[in-house]
C-alpha atoms as a PDB file:
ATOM      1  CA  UNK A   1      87.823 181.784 106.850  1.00  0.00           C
ATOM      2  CA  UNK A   2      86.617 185.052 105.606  1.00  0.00           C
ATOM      3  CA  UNK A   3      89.486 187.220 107.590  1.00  0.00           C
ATOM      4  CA  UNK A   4      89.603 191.248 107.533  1.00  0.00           C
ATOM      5  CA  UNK A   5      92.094 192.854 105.000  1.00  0.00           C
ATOM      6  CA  UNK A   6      95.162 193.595 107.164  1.00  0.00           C
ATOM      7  CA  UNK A   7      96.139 197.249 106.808  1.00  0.00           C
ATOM      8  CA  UNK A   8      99.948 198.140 107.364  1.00  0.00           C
ATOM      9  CA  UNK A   9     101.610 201.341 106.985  1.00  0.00           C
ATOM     10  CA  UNK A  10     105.194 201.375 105.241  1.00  0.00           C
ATOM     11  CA  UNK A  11     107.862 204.241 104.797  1.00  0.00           C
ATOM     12  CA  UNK A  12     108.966 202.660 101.381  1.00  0.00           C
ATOM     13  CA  UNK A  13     108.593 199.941  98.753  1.00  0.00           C
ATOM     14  CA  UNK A  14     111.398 197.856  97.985  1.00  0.00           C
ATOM     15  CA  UNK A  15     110.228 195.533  94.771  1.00  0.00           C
ATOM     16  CA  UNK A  16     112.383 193.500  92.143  1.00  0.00           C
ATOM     17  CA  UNK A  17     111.700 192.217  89.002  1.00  0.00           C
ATOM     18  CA  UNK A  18     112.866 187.996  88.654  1.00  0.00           C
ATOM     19  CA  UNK A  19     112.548 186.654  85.411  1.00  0.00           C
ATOM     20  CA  UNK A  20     110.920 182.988  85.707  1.00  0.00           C
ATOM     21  CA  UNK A  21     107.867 181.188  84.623  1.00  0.00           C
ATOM     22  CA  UNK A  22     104.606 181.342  85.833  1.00  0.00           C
ATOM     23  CA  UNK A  23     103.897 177.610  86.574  1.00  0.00           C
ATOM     24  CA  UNK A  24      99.782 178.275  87.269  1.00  0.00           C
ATOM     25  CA  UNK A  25      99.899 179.719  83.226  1.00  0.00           C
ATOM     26  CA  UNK A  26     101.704 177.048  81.642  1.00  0.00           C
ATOM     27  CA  UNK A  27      99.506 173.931  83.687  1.00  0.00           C
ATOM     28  CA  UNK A  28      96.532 175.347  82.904  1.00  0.00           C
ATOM     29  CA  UNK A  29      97.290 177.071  79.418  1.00  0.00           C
ATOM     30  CA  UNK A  30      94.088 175.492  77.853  1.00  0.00           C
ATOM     31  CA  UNK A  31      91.694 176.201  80.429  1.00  0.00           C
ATOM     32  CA  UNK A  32      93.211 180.169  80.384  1.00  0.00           C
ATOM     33  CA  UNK A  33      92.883 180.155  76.395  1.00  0.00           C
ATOM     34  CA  UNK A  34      89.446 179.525  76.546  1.00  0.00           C
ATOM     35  CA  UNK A  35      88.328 181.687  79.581  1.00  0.00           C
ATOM     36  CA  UNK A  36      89.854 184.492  77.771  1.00  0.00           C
ATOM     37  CA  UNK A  37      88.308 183.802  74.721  1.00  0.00           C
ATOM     38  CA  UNK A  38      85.087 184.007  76.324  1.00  0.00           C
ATOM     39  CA  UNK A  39      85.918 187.133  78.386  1.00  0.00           C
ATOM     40  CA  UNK A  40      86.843 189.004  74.660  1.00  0.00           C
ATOM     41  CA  UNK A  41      83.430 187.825  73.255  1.00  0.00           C
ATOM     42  CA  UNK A  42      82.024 189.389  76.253  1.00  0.00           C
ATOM     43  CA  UNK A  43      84.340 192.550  76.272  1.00  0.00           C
ATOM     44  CA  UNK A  44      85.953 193.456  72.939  1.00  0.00           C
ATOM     45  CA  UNK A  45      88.105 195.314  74.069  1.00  0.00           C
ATOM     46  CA  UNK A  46      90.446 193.329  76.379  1.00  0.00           C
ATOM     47  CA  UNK A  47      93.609 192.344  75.058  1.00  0.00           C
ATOM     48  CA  UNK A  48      96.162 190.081  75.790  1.00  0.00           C
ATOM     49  CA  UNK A  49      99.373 192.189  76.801  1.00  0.00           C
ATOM     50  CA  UNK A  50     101.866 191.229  79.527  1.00  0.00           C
ATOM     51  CA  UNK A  51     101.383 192.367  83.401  1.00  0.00           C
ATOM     52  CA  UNK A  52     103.678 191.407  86.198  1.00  0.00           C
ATOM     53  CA  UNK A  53     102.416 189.536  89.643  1.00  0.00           C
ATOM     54  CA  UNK A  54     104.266 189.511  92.635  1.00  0.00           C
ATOM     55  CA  UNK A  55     105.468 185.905  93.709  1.00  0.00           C
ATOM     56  CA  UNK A  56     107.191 186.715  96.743  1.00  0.00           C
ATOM     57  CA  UNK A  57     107.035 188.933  99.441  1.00  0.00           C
ATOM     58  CA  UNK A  58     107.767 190.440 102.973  1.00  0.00           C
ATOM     59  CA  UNK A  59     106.976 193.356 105.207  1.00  0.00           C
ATOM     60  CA  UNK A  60     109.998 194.092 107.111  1.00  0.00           C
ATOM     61  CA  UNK A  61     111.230 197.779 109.328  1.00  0.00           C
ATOM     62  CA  UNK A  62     108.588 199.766 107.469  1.00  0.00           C
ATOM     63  CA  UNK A  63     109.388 198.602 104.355  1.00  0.00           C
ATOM     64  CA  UNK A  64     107.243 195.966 101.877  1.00  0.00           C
ATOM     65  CA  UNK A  65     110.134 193.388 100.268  1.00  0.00           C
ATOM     66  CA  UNK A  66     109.286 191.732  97.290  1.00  0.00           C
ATOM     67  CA  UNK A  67     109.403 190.035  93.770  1.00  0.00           C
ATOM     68  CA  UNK A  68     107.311 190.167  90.339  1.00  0.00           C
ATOM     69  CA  UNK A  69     107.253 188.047  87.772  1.00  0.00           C
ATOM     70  CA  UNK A  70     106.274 188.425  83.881  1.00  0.00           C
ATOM     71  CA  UNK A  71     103.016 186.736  82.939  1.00  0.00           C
ATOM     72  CA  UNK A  72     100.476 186.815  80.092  1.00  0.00           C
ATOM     73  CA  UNK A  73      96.838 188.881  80.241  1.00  0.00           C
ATOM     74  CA  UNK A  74      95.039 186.044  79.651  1.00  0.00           C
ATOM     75  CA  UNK A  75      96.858 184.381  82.134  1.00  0.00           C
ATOM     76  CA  UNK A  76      96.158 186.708  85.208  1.00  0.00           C
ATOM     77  CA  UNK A  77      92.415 187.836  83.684  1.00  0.00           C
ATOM     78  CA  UNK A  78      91.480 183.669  84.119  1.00  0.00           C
ATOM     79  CA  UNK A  79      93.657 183.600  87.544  1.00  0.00           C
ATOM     80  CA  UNK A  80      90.912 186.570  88.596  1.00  0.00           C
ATOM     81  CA  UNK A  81      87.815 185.368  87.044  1.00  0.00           C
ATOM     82  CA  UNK A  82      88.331 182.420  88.649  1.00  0.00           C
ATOM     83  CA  UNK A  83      88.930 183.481  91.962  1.00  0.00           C
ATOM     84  CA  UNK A  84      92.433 184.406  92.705  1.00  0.00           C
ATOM     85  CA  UNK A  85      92.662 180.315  93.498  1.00  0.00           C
ATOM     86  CA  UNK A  86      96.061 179.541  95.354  1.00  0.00           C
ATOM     87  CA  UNK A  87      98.714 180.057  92.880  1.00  0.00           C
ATOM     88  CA  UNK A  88     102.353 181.447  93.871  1.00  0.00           C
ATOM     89  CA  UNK A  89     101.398 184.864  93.758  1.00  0.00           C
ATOM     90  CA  UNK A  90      99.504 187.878  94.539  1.00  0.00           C
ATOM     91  CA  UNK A  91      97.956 190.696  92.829  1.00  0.00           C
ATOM     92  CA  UNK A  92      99.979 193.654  93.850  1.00  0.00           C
ATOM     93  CA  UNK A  93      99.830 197.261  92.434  1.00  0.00           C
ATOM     94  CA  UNK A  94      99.839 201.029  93.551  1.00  0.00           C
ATOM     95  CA  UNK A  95      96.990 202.996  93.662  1.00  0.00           C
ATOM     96  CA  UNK A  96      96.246 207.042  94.117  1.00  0.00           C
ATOM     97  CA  UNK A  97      94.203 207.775  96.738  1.00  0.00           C
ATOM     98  CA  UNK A  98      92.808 211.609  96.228  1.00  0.00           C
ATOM     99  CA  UNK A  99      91.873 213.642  98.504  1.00  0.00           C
ATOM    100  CA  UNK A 100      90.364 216.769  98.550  1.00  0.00           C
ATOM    101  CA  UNK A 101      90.910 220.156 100.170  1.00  0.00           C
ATOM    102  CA  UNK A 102      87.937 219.908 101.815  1.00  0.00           C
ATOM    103  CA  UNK A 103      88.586 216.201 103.401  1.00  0.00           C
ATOM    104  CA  UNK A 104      86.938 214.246 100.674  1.00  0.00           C
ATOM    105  CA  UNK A 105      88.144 211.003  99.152  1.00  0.00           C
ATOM    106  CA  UNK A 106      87.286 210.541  95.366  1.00  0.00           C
ATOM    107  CA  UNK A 107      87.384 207.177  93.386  1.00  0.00           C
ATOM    108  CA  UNK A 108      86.403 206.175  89.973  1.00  0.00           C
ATOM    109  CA  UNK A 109      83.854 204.395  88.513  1.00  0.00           C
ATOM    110  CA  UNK A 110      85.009 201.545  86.065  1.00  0.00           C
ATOM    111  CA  UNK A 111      83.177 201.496  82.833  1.00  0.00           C
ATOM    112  CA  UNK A 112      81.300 199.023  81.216  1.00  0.00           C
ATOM    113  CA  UNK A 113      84.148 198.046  78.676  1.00  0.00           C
ATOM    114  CA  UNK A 114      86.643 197.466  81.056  1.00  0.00           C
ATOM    115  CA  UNK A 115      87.194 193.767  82.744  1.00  0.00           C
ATOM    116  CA  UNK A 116      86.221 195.277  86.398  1.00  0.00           C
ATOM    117  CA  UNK A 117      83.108 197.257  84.931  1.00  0.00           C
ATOM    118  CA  UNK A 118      81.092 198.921  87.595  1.00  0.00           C
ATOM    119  CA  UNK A 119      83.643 198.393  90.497  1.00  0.00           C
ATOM    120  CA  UNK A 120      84.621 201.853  92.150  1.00  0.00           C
ATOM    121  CA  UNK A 121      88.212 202.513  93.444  1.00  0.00           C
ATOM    122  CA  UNK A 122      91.154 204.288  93.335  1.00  0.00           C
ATOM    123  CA  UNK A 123      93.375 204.892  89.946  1.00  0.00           C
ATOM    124  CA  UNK A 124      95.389 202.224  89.808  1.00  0.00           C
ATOM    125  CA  UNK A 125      96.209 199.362  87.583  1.00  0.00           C
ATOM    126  CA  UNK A 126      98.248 196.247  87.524  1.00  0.00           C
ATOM    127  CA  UNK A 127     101.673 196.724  86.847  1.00  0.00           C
ATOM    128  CA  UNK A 128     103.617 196.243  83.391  1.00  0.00           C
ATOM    129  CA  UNK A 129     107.109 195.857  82.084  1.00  0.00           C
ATOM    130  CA  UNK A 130     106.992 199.432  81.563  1.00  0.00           C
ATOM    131  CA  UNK A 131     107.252 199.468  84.895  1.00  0.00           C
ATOM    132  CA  UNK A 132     110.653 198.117  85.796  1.00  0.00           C
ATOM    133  CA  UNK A 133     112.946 200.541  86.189  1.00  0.00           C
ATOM    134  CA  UNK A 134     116.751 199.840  86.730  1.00  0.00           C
ATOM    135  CA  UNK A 135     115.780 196.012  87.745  1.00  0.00           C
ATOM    136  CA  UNK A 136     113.312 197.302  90.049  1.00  0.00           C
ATOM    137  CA  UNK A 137     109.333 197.372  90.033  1.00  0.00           C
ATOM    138  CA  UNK A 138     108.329 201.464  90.392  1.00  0.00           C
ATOM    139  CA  UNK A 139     104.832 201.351  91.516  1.00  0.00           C
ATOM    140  CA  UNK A 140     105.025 204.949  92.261  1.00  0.00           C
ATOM    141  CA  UNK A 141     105.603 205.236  88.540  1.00  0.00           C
ATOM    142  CA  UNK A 142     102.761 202.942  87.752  1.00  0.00           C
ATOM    143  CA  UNK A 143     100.313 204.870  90.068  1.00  0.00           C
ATOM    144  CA  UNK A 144     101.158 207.991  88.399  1.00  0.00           C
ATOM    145  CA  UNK A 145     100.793 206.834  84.827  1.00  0.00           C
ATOM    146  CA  UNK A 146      97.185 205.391  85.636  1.00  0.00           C
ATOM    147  CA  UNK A 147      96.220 208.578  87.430  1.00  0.00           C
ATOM    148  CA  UNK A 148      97.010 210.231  83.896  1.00  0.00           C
ATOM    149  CA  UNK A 149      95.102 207.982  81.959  1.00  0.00           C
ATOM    150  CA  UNK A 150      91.709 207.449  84.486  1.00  0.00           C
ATOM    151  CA  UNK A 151      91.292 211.299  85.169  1.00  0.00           C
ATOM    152  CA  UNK A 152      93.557 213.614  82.971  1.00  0.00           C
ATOM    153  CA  UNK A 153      95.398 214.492  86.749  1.00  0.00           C
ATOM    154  CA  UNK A 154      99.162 214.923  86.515  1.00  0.00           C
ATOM    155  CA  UNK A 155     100.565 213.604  90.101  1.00  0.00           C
ATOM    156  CA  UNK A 156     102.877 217.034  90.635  1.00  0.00           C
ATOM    157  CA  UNK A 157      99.337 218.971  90.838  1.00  0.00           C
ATOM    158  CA  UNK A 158      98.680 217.059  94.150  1.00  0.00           C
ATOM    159  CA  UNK A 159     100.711 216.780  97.534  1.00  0.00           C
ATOM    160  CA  UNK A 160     102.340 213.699  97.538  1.00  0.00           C
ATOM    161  CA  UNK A 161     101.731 211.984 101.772  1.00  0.00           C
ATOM    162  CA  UNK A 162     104.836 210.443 102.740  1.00  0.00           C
ATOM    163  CA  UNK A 163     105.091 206.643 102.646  1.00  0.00           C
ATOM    164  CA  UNK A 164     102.348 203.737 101.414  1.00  0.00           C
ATOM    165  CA  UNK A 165      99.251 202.136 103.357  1.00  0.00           C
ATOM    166  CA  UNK A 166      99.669 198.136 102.098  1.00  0.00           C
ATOM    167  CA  UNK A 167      96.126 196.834 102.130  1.00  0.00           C
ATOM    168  CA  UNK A 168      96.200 192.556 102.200  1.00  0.00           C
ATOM    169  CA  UNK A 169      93.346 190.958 101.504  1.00  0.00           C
ATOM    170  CA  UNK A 170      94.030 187.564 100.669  1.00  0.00           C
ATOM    171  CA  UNK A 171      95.979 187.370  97.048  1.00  0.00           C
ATOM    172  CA  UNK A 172      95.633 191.045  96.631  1.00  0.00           C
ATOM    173  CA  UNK A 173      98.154 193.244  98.387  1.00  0.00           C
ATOM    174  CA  UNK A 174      97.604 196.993  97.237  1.00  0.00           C
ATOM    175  CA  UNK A 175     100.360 199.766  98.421  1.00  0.00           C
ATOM    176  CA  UNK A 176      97.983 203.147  98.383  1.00  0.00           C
ATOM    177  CA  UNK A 177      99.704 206.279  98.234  1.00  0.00           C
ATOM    178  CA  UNK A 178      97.415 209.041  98.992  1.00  0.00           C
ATOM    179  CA  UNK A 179      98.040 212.287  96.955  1.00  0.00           C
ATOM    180  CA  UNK A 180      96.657 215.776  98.744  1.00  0.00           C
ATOM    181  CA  UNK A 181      94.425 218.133  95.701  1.00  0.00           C
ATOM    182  CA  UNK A 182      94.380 221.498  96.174  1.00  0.00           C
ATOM    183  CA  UNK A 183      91.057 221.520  95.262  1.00  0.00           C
ATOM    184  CA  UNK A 184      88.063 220.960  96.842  1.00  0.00           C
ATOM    185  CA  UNK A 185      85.497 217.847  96.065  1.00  0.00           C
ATOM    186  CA  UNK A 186      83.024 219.309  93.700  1.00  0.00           C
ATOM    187  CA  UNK A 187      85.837 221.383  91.434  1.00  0.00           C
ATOM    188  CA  UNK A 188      88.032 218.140  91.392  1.00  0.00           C
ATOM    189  CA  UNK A 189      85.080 215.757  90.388  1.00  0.00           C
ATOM    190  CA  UNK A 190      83.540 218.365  87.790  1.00  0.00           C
ATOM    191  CA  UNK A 191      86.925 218.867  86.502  1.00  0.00           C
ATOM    192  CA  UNK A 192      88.090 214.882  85.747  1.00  0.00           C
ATOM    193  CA  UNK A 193      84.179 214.797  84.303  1.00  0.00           C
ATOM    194  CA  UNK A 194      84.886 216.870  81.829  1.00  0.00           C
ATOM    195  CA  UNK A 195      88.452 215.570  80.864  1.00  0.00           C
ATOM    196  CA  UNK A 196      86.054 211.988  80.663  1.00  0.00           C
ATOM    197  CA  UNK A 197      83.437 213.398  78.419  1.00  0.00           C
ATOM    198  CA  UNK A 198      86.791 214.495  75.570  1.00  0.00           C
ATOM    199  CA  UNK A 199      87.568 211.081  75.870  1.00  0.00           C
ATOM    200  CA  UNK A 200      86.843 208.484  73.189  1.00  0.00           C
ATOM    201  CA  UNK A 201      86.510 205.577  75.528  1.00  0.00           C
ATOM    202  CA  UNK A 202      87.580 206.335  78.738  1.00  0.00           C
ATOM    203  CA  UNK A 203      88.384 203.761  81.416  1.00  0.00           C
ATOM    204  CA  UNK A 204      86.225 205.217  83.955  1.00  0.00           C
ATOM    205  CA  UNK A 205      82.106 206.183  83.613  1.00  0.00           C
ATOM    206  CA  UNK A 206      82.273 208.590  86.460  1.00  0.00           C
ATOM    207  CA  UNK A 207      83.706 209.996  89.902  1.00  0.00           C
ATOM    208  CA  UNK A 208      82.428 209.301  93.227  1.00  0.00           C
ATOM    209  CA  UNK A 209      82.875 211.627  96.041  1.00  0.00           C
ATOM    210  CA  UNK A 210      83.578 209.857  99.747  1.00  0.00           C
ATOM    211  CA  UNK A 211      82.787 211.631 102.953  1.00  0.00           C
ATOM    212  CA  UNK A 212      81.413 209.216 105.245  1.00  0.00           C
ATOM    213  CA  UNK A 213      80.694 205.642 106.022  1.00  0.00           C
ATOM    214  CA  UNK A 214      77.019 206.814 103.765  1.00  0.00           C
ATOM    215  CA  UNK A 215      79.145 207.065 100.730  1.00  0.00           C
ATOM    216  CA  UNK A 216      80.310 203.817 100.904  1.00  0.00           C
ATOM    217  CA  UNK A 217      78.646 201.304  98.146  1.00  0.00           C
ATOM    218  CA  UNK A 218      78.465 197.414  97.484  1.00  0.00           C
ATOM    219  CA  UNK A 219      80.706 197.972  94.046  1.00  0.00           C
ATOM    220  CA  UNK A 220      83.798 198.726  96.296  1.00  0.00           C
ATOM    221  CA  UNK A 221      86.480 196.458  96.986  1.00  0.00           C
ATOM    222  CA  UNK A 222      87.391 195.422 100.719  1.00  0.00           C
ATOM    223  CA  UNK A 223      90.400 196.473 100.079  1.00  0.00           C
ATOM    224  CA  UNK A 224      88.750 200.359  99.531  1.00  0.00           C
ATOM    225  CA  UNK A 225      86.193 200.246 102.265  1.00  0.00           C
ATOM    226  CA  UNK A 226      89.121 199.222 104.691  1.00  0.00           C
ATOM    227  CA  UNK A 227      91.646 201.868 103.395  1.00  0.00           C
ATOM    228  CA  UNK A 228      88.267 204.866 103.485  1.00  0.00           C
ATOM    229  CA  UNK A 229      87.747 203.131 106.809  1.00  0.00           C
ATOM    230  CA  UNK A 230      90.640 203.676 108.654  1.00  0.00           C
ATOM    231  CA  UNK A 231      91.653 207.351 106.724  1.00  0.00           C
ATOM    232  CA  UNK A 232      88.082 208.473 107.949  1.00  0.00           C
ATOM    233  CA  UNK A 233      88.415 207.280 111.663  1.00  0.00           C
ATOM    234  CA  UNK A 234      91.241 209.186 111.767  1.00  0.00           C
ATOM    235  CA  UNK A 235      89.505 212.271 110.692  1.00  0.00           C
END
């Protein structure tokens, strides 16, 4: 059944890191190697780091409960390619919505490098080890770090909305945090262009400015159409 994402809004996140095995990764370690292999013949530059996935979860009072655990690159890059097939987990991660003074919502363009080349969204990306903080999984801190290295923004230039929108769409749950510029549209975009162009090989080709349901494009994710949706209904 092709079901709506489901669109919650939280006051906090409340995440843990457990360290256990991946079961999906180690049954199908052969099929992964060579689906990866063939994804860096493809792109070049992908590499095989570690990301974590969250394999348990629960949204409870306002808040969004959960668990990562560590996996492989290759691993989760196969796990997507494929599908997302049933597997334990779900792709979670934090991503910056920003909007401008004047009301508009920008995203990025992925570029043609990267493993989701031509998709448009927020800055975001899934979370790392980097990430854990004090046993627990910061994807404030993530979302921050990826808005530094997507568009050159520092997350203390923008107004920070209180609390997350969680956007689940099947095995992707994404906790949005929507950061305030105090610029408007055009500046912002122009701006993040130019910090792109300095850039030897930046992650995204370009910025896309949202105002309406017009702007809205067959390279963005359900779970960004829902989340510009919603934010726009409400004016």
């Amino acid at each position: 059944m092709n079901t709506q994402p489901a669109i919650t809004r939280v006051d906090r996140l409340e995440l843990s890191f457990e360290q256990q095995p991946w079961a999906f990764a180690s049954e199908r370690r052969a099929e992964i190697d060579a689906t990866f292999a063939a994804l860096q013949r493809e792109k070049p530059a992908l590499w095989n780091g570690h990301v974590l996935l969250l394999n348990s979860h629960e949204l409870r009072d306002g808040v969004l409960h959960g668990a990562f655990l560590e996996t492989d690159y290759a691993s989760f890059s196969a796990w997507t390619a494929w599908g997302r097939p049933p597997a334990g987990v779900h792709d979670c991660f934090g991503a910056a919505a920003m909007l401008s003074a004047d009301g508009a919502v920008l995203l990025g363009v992925m570029g043609s490098h990267t493993f989701h080349a031509g998709q448009i969204y927020f800055p975001c990306g899934t979370p790392d080890p980097d990430d854990i903080i004090d046993g627990k999984v910061d994807l404030a801190f993530s979302l921050r770090r990826e808005l530094k290295e997507e568009t050159g923004c520092d997350a203390a230039e923008f107004a920070t909305e209180p609390g997350w929108t969680v956007v689940v769409d099947g095995a992707l749950i994404v906790a949005i945090k929507t950061l305030r510029s105090p610029l408007d549209a055009g500046p912002l975009r122009a701006r993040i262009r130019e910090w792109l162009a300095r850039q030897g090989q930046p992650e995204l080709s370009d910025i896309r400015i949202v105002r309406g349901l017009a702007d809205f494009d067959a390279m963005m994710p359900r779970f960004v159409t829902a989340f510009l949706a919603q934010r726009l209904a409400k004016g």
